[in-house]
Protein backbone atom coordinates (compact mmCIF):
# COMPACT_ATOMS: atom_id res chain seq x y z
CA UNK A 1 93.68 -12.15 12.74
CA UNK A 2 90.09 -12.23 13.10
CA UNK A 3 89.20 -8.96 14.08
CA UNK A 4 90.69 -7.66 10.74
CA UNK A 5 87.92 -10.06 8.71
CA UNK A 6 86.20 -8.05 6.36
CA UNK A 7 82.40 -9.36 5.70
CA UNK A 8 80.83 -7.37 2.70
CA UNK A 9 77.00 -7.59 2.43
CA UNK A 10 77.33 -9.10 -1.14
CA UNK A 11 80.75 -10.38 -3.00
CA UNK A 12 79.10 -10.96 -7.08
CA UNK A 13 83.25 -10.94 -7.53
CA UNK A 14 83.35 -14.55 -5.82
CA UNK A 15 80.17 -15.66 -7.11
CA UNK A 16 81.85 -14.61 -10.62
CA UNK A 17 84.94 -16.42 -10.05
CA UNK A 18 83.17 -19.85 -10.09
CA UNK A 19 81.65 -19.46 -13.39
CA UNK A 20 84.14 -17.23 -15.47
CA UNK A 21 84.79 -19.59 -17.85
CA UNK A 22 81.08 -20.09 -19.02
CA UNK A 23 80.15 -16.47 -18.49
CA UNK A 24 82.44 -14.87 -20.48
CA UNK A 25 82.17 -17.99 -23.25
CA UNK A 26 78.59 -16.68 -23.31
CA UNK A 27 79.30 -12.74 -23.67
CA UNK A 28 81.48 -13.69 -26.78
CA UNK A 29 79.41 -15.49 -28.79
CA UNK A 30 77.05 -12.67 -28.19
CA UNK A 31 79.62 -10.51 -29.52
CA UNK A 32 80.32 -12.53 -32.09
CA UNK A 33 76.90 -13.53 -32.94
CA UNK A 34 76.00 -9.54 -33.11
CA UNK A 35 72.27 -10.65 -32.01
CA UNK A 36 71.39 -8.14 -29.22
CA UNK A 37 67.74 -7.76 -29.21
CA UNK A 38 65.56 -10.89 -28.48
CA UNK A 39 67.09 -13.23 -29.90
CA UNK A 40 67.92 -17.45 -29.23
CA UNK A 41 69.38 -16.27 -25.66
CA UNK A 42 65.87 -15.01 -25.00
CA UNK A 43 64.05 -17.48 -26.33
CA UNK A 44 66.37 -19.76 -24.25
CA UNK A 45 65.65 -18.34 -21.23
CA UNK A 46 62.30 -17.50 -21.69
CA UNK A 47 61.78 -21.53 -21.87
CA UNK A 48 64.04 -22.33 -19.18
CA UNK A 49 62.40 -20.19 -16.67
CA UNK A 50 58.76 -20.98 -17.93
CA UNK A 51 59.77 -24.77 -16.72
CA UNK A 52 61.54 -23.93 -13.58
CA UNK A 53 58.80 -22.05 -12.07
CA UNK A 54 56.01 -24.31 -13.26
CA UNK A 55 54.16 -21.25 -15.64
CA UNK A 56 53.03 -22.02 -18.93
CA UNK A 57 55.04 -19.04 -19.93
CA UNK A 58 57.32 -16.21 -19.35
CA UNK A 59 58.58 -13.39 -20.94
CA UNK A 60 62.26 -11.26 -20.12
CA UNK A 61 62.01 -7.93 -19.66
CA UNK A 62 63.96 -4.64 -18.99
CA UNK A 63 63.92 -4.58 -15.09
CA UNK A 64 61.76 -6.23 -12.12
CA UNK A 65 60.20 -2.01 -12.14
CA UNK A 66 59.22 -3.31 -15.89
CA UNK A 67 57.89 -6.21 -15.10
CA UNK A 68 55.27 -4.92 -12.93
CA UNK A 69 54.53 -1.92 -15.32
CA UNK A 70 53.70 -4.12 -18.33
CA UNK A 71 51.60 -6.36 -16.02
CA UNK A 72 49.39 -2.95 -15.06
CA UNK A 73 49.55 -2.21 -18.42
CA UNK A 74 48.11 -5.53 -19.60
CA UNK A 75 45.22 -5.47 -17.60
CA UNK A 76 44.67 -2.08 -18.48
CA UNK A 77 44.79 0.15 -15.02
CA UNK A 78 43.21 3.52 -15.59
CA UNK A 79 43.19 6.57 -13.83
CA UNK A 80 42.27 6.71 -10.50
CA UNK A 81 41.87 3.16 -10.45
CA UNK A 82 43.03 1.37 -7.00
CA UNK A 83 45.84 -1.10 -6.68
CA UNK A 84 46.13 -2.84 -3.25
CA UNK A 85 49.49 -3.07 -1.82
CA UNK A 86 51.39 -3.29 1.18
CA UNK A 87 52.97 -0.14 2.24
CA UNK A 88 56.54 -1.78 2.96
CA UNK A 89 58.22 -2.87 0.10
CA UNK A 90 60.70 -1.45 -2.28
CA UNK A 91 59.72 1.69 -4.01
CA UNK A 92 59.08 -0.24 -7.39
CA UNK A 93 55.96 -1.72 -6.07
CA UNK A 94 53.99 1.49 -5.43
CA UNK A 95 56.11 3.84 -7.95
CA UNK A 96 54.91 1.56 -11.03
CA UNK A 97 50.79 2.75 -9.75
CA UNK A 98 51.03 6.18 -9.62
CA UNK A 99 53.31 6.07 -12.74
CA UNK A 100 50.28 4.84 -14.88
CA UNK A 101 48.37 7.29 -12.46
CA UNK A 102 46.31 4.44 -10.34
CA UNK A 103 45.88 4.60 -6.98
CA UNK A 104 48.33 2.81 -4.30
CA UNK A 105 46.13 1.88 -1.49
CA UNK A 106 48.03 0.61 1.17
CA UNK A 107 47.91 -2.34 4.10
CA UNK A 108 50.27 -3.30 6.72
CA UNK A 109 52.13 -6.36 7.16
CA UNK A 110 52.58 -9.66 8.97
CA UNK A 111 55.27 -8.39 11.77
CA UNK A 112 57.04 -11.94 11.10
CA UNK A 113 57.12 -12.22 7.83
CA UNK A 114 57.17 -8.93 6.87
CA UNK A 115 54.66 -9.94 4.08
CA UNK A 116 51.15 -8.06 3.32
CA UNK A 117 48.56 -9.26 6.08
CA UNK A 118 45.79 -10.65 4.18
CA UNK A 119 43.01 -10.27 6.69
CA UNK A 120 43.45 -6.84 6.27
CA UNK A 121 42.57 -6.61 1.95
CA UNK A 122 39.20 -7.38 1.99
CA UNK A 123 37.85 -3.82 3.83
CA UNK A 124 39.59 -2.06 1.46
CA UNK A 125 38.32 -3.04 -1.50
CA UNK A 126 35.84 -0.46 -3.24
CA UNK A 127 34.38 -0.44 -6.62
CA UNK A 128 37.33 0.94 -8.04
CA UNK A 129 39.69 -1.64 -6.99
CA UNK A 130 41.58 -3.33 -10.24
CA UNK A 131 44.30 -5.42 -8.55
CA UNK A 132 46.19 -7.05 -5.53
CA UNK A 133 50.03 -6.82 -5.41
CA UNK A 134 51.31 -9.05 -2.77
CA UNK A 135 55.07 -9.05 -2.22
CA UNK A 136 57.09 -12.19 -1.48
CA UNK A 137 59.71 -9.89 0.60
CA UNK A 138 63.67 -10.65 1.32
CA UNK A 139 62.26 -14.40 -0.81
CA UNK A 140 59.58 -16.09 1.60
CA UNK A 141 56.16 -16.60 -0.19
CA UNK A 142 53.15 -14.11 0.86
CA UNK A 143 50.15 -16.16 2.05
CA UNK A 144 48.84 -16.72 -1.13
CA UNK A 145 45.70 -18.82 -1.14
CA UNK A 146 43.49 -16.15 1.16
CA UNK A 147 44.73 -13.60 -1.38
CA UNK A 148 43.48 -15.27 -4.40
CA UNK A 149 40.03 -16.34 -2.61
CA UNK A 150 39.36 -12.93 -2.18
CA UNK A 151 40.73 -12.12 -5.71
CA UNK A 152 38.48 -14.41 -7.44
CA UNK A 153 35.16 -13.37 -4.94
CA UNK A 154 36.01 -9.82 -6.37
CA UNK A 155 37.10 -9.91 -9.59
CA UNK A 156 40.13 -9.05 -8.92
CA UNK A 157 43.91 -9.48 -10.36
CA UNK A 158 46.37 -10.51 -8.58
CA UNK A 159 50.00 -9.48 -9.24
CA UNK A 160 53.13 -11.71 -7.25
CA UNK A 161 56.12 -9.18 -7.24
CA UNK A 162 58.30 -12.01 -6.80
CA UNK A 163 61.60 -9.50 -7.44
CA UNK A 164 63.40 -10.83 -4.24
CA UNK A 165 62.06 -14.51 -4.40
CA UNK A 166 62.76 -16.62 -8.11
CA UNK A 167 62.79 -20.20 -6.69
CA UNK A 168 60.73 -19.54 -3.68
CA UNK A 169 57.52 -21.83 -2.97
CA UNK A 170 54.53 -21.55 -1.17
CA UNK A 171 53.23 -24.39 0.95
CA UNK A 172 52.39 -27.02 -1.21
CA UNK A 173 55.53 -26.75 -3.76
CA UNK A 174 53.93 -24.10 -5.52
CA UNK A 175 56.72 -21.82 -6.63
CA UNK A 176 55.63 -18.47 -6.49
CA UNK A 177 55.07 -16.42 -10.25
CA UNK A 178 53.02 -19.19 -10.55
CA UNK A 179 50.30 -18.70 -8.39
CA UNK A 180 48.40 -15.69 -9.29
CA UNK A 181 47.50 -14.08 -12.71
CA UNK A 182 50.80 -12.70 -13.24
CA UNK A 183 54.39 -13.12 -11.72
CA UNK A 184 57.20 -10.31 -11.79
CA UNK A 185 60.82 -11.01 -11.57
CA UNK A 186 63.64 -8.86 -11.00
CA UNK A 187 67.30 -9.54 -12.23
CA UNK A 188 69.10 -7.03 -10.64
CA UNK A 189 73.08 -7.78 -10.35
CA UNK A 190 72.25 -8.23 -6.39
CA UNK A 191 69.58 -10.71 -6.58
CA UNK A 192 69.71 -14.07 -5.90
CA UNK A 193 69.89 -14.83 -9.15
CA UNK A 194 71.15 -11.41 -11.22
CA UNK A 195 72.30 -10.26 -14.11
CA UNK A 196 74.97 -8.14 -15.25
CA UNK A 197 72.60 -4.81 -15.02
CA UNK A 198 68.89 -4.41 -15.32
CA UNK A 199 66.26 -7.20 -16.71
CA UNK A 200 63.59 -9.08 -15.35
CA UNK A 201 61.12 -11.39 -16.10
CA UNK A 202 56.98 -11.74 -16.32
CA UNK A 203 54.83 -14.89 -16.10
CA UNK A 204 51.67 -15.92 -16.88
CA UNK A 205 49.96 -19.15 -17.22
CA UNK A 206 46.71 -16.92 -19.48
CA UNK A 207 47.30 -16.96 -23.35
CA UNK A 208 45.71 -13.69 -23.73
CA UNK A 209 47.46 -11.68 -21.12
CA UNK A 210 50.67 -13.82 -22.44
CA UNK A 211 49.65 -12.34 -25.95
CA UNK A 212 48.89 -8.73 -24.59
CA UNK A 213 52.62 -8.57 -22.62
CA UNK A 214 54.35 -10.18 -25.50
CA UNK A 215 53.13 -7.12 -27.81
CA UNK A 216 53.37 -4.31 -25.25
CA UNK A 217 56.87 -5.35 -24.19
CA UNK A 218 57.53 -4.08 -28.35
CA UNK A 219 55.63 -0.51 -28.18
CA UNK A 220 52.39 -1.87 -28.70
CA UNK A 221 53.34 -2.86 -32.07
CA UNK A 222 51.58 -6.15 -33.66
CA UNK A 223 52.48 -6.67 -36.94
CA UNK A 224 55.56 -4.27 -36.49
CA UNK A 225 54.61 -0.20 -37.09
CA UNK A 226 50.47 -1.45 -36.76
CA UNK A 227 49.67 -0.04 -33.23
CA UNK A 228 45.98 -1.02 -31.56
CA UNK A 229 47.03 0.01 -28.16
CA UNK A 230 50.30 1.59 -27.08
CA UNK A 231 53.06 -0.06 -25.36
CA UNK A 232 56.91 0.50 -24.19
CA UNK A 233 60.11 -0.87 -24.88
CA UNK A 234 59.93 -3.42 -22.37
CA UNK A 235 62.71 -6.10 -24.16
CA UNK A 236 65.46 -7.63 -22.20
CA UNK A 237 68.97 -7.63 -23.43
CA UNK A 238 69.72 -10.57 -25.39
CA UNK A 239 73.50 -10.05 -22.93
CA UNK A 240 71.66 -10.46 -19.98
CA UNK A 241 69.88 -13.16 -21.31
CA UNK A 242 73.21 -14.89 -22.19
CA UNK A 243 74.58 -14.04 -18.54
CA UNK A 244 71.44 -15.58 -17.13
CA UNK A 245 71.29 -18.67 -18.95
CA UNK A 246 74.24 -19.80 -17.48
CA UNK A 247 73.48 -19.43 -13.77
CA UNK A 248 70.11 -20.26 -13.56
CA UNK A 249 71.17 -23.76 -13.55
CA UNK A 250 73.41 -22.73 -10.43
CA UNK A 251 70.44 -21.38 -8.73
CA UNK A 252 68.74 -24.02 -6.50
CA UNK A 253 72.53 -24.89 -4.88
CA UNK A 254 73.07 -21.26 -4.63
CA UNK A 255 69.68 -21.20 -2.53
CA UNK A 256 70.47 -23.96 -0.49
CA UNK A 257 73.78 -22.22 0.73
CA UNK A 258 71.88 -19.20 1.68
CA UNK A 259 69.38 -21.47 3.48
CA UNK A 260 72.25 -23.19 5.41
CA UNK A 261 73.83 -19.95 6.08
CA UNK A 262 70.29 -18.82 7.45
CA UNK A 263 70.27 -21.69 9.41
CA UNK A 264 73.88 -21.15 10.94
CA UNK A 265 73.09 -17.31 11.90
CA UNK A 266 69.94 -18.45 13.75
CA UNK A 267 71.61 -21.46 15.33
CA UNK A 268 74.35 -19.10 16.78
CA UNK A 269 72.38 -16.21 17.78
CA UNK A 270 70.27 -18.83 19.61
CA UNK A 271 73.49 -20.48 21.37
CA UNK A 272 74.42 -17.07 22.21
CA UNK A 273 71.04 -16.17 24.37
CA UNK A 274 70.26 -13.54 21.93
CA UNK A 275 66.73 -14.78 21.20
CA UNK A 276 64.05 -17.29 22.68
CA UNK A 277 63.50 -18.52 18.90
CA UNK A 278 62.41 -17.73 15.29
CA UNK A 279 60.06 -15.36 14.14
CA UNK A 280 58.79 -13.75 17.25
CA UNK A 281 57.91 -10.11 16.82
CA UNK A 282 58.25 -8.28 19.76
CA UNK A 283 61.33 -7.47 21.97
CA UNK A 284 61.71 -8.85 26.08
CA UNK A 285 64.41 -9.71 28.04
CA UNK A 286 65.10 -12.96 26.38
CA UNK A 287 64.48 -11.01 23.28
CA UNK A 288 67.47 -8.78 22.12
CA UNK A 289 67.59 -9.24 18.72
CA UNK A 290 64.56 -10.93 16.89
CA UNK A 291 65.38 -13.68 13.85
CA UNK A 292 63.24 -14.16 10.79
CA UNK A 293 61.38 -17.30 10.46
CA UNK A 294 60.64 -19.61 6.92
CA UNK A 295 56.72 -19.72 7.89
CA UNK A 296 56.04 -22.38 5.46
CA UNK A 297 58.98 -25.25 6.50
CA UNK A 298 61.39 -26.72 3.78
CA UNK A 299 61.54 -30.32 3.67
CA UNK A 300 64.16 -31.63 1.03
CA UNK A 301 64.77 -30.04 -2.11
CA UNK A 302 61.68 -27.46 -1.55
CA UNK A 303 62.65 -23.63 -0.92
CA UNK A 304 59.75 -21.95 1.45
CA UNK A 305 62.53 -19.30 1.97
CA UNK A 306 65.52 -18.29 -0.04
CA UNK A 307 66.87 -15.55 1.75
CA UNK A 308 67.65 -13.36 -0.70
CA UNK A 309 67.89 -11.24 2.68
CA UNK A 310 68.50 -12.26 6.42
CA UNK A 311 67.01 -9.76 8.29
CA UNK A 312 67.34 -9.43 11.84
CA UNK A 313 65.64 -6.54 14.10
CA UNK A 314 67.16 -4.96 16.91
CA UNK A 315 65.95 -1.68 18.90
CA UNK A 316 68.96 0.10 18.61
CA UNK A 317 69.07 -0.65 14.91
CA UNK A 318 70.78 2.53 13.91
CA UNK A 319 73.92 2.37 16.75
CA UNK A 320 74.35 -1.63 15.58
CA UNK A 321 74.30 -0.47 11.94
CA UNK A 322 77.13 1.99 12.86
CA UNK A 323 79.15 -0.38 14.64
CA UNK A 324 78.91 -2.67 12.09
CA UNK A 325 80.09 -0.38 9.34
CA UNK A 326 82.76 0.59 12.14
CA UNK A 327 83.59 -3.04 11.91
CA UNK A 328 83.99 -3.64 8.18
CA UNK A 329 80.66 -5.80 8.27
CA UNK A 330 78.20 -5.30 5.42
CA UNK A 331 74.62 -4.45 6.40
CA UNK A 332 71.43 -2.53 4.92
CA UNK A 333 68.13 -1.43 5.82
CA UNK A 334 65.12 -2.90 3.41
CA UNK A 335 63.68 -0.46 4.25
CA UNK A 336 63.80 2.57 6.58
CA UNK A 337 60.42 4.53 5.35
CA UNK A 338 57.39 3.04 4.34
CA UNK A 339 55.29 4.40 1.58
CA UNK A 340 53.01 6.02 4.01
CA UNK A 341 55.35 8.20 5.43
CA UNK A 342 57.05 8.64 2.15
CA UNK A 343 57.38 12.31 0.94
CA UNK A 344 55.73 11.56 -2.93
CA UNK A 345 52.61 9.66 -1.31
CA UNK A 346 51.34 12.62 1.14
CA UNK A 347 48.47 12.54 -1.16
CA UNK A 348 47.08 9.53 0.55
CA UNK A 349 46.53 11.51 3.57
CA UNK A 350 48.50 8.83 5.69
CA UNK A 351 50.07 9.50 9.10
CA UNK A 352 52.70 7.94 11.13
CA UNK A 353 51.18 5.45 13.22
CA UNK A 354 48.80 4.30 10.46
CA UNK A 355 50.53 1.43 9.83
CA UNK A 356 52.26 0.63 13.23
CA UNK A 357 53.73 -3.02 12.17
CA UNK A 358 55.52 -1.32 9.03
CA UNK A 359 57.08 1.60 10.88
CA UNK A 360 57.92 -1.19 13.47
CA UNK A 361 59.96 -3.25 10.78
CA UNK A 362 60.89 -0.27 9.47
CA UNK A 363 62.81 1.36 12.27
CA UNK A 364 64.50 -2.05 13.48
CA UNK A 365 65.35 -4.39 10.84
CA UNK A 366 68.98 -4.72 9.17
CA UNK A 367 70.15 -6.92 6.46
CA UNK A 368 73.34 -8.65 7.42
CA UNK A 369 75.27 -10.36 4.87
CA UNK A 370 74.14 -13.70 3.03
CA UNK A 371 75.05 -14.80 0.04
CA UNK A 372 75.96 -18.07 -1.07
CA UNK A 373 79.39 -17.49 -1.11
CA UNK A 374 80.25 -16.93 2.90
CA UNK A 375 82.46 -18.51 5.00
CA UNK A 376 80.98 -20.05 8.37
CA UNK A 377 83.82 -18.00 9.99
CA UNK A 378 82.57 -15.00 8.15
CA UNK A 379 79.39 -15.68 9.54
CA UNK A 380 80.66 -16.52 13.54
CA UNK A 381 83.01 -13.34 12.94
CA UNK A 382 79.25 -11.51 11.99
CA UNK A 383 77.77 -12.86 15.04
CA UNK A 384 80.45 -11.76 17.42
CA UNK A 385 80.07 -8.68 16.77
CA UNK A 386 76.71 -8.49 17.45
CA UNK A 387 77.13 -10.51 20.47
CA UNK A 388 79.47 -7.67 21.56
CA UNK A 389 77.50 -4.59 20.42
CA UNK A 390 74.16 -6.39 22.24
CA UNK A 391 75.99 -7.01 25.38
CA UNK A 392 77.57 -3.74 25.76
């Protein structure tokens, strides 16, 4: 009966079920092999993802949190220098700053896209400022090109934390981790493309900063025990490595199934008189619910959005995540506080109100479940019920 479906927000048990056979083929010659720490798995990958993302190279790491670290570390942030970022975004993003004790200096966000606003970077740039991290949120691009002009008319670095979007291109094909000086990965089990437990990935198409990652990823060392500058253990598991290699080549038809899923939640909501269309940010009466929007189109074969998350933003956000729960539907909020009104940043002397478009997102967006593996009466069932809550 259909009001006994249960939707979770993620099943990795399905996803597993299609590849068993390869996956576990790979964790036993692992075993078997007793190679743990970078070994041909690594290499492997390391190759394979350099390709599919169009860099010259890439290195796996310990976590998508890693992978920004190390790139901070290679260009050397000091103390009190200033990273620009935008102040909604997973913790990583801002925690990896202040860890190396920079400064996060913060800048709200499209209200469509939910990506940093670039028009907004340039007055904040001061004679401290080291680096730009734009985010590619929930996997649709940031708008790259204004971000790198004002990059390069600084002297800047630029930093893609890319940890929600491998596969994800900006305008012109351009997949992003390609764009700027350095790309950052996550590999997180729940990512579109995850492992089984923490790694990630950097990217660089710059032979020294390629040099400086590859030696900081191993303490600093280079030759082993000979230390000019002092790293971390930054390696990725040769396991993960394994896992990896065999579904990145399942990647791109795993993105297109979240795409058409996309596309079916939007076309319903629409049908249902839920929305006027796509990406509009602010709620009227033809407004109840508003529905994200791939800014830069996909024609065949190109991914401008992967949805690694489908958000959707309604005013009574925190009664329609209840029901939902109520109603054995998987759902999330990415993500209820920004880092302004976060506890461990009062330092920056922020308020709420500061940043009106992230406490706006903030307060009324909710993940609903879609991964590649749904049903499109999994997704009707999901719409339903939101149909029903909304028109209470």
């Amino acid at each position: 009966h259909i009001s006994l479906m249960k939707v979770p927000l993620l099943d990795l048990k399905a996803q597993y079920a299609t590849i068993k056979k390869d996956v576990d083929a790979a964790l036993i010659k692992c075993a078997e092999s007793q190679y743990f720490i970078l070994g041909p798995e690594v290499d492997k990958l390391e190759a394979s993802c350099a390709k599919y993302l169009g860099c010259k190279y890439s290195l796996g790491v310990s976590s998508g949190t890693d992978a920004l670290l190390l790139a901070l570390m290679a260009i050397d942030l000091k103390p009190d220098e200033e990273v620009i970022i935008p102040t909604y975004s997973f913790f990583a993003t801002a925690g990896v700053v202040s860890r190396l004790n920079g400064k996060p200096v913060l800048v709200d966000n499209d209200p469509v896209t939910f990506n940093i606003d670039p028009s907004k970077i340039e007055a904040l740039i001061t004679s401290k400022t080291k680096a730009i991290i734009p985010v590619h949120l929930y996997g649709q691009s940031a708008d790259m090109d204004p971000i790198m002009e004002i990059a390069k008319k600084h002297n800047l670095t630029v930093i893609e934390d890319g940890a929600q979007a491998i596969g994800t291109q900006y305008k012109d094909g351009r997949k992003v981790g390609s764009i700027a000086h350095i790309g950052c990965f996550s590999f997180f089990p729940s990512k579109n493309l995850g492992g089984f437990g923490d790694a990630g990935l950097v990217t660089t198409n710059d032979d020294f900063l390629y040099e400086r990652m590859k030696i900081l990823r191993v303490h600093g060392g280079q030759p082993k025990y000979h230390h000019k500058f002092i790293g971390a253990n930054f390696r990725i598991d040769e396991l993960q490595a394994a896992v990896l290699n065999v579904k990145l080549p399942y990647l791109d038809s795993w993105t297109k199934r979240r795409q058409e899923n996309a596309e079916l939640y939007t076309k319903l909501f629409l049908e249902k008189g839920l929305a006027e269309k796509e990406g509009i940010a602010s709620f009227d009466s033809k407004n109840k619910i508003l529905l994200p929007a791939a800014v830069y189109k996909k024609t065949a074969g190109e991914h401008y959005h992967i949805y690694n998350q489908y958000i959707i933003r309604v005013e009574k956000r925190d009664e329609l995540k209840k029901f939902l729960t109520e109603n054995e539907i998987g759902n999330e909020i990415y993500y209820p506080i920004p880092f302004h009104l976060q506890e461990c940043f009062q330092f920056l002397n922020h308020k709420k109100g500061d940043f009106p478009l992230a406490e706006f997102c903030a307060d009324t967006s909710l993940a609903v479940p879609i991964y590649p593996e749904l049903t499109p009466e999994m997704i009707t069932f999901v719409v339903e019920k939101i149909t029903e809550f909304l028109n209470k």
